[in-house]
C-alpha atoms as a PDB file:
ATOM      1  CA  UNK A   1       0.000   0.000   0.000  1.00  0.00           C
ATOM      2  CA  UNK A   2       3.006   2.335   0.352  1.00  0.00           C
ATOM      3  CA  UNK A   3       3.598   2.127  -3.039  1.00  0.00           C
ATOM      4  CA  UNK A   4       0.532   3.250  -4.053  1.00  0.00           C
ATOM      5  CA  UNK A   5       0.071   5.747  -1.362  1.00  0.00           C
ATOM      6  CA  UNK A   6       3.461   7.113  -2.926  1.00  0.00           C
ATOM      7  CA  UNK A   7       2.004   6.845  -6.628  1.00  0.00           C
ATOM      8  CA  UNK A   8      -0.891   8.757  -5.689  1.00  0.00           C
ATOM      9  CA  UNK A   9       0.561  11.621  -3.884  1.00  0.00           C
ATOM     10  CA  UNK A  10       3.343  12.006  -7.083  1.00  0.00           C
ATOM     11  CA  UNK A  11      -0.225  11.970  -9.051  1.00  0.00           C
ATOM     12  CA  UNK A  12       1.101   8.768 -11.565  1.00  0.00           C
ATOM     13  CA  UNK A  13      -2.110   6.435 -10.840  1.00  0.00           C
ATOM     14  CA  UNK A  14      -5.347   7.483 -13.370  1.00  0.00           C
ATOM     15  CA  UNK A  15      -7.541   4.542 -11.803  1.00  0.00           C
ATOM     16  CA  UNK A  16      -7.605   1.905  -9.206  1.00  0.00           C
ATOM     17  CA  UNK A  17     -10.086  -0.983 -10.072  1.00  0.00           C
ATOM     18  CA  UNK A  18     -11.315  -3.636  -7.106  1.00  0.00           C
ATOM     19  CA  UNK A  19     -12.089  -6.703  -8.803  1.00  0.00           C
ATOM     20  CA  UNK A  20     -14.697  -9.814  -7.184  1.00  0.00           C
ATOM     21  CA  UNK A  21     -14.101 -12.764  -8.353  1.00  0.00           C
ATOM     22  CA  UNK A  22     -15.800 -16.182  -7.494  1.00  0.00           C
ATOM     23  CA  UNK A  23     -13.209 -18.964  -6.001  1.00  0.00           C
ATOM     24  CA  UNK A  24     -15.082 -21.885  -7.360  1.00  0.00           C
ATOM     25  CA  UNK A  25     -15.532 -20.361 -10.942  1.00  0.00           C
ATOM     26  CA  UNK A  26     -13.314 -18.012 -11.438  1.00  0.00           C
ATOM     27  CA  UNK A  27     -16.004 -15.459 -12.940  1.00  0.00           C
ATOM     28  CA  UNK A  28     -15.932 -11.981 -12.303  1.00  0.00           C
ATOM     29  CA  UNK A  29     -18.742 -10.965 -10.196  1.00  0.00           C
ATOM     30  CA  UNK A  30     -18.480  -7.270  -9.544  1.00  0.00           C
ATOM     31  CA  UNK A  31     -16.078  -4.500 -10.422  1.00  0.00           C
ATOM     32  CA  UNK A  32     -15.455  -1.601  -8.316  1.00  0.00           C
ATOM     33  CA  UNK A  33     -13.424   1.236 -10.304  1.00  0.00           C
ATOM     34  CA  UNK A  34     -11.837   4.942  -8.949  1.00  0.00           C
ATOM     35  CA  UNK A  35     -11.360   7.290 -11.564  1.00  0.00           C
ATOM     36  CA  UNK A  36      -8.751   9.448 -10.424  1.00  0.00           C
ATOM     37  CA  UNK A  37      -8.215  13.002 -12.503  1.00  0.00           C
ATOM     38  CA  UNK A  38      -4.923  14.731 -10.906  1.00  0.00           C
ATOM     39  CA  UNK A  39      -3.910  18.537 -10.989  1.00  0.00           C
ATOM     40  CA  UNK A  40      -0.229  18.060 -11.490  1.00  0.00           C
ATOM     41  CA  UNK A  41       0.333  21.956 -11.460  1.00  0.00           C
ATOM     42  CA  UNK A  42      -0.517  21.885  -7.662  1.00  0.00           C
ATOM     43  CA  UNK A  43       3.219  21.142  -6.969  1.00  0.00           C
ATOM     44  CA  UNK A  44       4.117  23.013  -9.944  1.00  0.00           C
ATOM     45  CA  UNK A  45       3.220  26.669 -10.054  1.00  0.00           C
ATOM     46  CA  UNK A  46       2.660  26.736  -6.066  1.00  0.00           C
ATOM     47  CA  UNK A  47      -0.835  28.063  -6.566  1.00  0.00           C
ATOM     48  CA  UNK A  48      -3.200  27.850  -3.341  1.00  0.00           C
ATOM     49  CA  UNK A  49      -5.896  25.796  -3.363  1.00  0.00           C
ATOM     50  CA  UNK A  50      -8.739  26.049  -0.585  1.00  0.00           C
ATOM     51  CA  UNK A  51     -10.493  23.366  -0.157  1.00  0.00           C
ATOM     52  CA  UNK A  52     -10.989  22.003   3.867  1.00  0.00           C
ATOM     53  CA  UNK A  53     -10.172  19.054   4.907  1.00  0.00           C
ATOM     54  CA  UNK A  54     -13.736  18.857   7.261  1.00  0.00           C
ATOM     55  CA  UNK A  55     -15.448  19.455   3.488  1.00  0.00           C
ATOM     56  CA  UNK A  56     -13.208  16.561   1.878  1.00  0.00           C
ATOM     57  CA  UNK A  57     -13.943  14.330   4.398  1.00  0.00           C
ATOM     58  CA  UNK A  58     -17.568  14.594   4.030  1.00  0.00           C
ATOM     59  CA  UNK A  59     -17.477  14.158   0.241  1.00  0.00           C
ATOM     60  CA  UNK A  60     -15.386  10.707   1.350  1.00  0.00           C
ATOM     61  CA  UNK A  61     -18.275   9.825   3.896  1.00  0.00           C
ATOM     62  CA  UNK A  62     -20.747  10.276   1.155  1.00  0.00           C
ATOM     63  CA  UNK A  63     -18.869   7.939  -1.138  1.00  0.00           C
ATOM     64  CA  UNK A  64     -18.625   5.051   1.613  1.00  0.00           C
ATOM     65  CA  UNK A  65     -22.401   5.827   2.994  1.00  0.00           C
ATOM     66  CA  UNK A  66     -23.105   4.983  -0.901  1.00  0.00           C
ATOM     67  CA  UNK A  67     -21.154   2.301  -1.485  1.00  0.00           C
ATOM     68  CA  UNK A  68     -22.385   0.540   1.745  1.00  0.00           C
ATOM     69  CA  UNK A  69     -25.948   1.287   0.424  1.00  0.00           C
ATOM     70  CA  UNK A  70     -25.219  -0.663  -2.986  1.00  0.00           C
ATOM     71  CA  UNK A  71     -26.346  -3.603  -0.712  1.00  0.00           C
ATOM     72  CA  UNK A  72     -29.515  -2.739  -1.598  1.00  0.00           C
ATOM     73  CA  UNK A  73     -29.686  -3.475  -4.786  1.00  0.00           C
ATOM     74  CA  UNK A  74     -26.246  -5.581  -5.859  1.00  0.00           C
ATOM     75  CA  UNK A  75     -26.673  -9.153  -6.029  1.00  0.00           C
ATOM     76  CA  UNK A  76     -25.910 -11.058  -3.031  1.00  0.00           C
ATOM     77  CA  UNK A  77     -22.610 -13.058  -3.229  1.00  0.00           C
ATOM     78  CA  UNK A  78     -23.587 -16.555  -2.546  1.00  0.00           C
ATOM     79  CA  UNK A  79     -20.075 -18.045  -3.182  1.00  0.00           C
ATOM     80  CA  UNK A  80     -15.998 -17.676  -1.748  1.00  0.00           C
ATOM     81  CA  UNK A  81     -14.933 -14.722  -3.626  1.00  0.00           C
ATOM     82  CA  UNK A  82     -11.269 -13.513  -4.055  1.00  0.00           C
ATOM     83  CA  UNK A  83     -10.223  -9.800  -4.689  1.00  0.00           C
ATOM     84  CA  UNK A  84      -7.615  -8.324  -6.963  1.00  0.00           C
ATOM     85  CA  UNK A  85      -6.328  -4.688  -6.868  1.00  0.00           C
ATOM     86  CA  UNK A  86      -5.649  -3.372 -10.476  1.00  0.00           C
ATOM     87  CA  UNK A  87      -3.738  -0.233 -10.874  1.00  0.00           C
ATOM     88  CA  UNK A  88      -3.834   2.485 -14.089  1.00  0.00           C
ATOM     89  CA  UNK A  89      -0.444   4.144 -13.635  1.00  0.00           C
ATOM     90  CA  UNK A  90       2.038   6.053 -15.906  1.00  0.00           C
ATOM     91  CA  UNK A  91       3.801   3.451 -18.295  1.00  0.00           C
ATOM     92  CA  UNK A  92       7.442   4.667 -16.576  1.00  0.00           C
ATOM     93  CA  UNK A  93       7.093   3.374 -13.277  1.00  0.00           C
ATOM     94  CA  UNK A  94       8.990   0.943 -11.813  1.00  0.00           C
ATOM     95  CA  UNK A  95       6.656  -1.438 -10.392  1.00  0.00           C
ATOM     96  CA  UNK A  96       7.549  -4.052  -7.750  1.00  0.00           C
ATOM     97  CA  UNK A  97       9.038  -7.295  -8.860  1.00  0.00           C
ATOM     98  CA  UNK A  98       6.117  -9.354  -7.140  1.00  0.00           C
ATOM     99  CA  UNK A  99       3.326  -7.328  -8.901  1.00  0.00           C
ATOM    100  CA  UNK A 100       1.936  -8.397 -12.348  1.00  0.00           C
ATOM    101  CA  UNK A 101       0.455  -7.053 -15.778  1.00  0.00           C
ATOM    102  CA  UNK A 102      -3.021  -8.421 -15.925  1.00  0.00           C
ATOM    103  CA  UNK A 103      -6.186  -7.299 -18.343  1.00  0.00           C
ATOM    104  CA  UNK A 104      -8.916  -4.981 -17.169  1.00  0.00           C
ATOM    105  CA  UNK A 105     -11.108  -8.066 -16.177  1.00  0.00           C
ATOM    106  CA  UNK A 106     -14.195  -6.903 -17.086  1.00  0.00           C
ATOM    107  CA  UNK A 107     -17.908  -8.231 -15.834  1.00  0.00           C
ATOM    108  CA  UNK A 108     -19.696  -9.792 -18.891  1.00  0.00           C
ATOM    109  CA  UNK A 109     -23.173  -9.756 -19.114  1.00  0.00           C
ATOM    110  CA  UNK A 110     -23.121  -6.661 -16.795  1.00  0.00           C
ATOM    111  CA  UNK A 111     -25.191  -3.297 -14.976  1.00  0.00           C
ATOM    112  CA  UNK A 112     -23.167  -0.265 -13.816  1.00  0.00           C
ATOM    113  CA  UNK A 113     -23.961   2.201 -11.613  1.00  0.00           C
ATOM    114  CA  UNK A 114     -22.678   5.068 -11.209  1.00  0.00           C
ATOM    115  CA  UNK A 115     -21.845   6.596  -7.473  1.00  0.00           C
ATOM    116  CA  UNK A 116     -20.647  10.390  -6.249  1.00  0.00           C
ATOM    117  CA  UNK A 117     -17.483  11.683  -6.634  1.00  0.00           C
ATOM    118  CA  UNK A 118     -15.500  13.693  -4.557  1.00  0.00           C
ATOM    119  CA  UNK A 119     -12.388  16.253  -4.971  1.00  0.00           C
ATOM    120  CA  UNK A 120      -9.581  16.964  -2.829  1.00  0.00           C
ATOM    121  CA  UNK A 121      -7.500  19.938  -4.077  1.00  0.00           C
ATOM    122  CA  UNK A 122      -5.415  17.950  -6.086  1.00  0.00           C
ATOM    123  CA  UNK A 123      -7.340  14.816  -6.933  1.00  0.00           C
ATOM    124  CA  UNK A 124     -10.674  14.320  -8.446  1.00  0.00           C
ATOM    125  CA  UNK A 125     -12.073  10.851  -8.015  1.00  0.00           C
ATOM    126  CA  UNK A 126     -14.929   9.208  -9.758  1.00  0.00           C
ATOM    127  CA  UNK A 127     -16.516   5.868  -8.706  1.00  0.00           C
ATOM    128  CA  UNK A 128     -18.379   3.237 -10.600  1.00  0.00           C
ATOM    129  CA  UNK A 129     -20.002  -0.101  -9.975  1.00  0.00           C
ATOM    130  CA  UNK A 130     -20.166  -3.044 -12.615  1.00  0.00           C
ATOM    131  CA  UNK A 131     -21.986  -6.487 -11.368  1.00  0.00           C
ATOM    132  CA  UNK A 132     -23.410  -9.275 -12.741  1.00  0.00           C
ATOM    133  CA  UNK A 133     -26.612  -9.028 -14.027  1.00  0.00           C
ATOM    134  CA  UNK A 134     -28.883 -11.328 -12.627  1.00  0.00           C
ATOM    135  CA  UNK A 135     -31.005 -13.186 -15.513  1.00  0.00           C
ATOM    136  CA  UNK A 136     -34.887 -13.411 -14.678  1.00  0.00           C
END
């Protein structure tokens, strides 16, 4: 997690994806992904930026109060599932020997929703749920 705590802060990740996947299967059941739009001139013309940290904080809560409410209407997981992390980062970056390249592991047959987004004053982060669609 340093690593990407690190990546983040030196604004070289554009996404962060949380993939579900199901042990017994190995389909992909859900798809949690970040969009993360960064305002590299923050570090480099020294400009000021107010935004508090009390207001940022809030815009997080709002995020997690909506992501905990997906329960409402996402499918129920049923099965052992297994989680991967996937990272979008600038192609330079020396990434850790144990890490690997993988593909975007997408959720056939799929509904997304949409959730809020919030800003800090250098990042801008948009979320989005894609799950299984149940068949009826």
């Amino acid at each position: 997690m340093h690593v990407i705590s690190d990546w983040l802060y030196k604004c070289q990740v554009q996404k962060l994806v949380v993939v579900i996947t199901s042990i017994d299967s190995s389909e992909i059941l859900e798809r949690w992904q970040f969009d993360i739009e960064c305002d590299k001139t923050v570090k480099d013309d020294n400009v000021v930026r107010n935004k508090s940290p009390k207001v940022i904080q809030e815009e997080i809560r709002s995020v997690i109060r909506q992501i905990t409410a997906t329960v409402t209407f996402l499918p129920l997981l049923d099965t052992a599932c297994a989680f991967d992390l996937l990272i979008y980062t600038d192609k330079d970056l020396k990434v850790p020997e144990k890490w690997e390249e993988s593909g975007p592991q997408f959720v056939s047959n799929s509904e997304e929703v949409r959730l809020r987004s919030f800003t800090t004053t250098i990042h801008k982060v948009n979320s989005m749920v894609a799950y299984k669609k149940i068949d009826s």
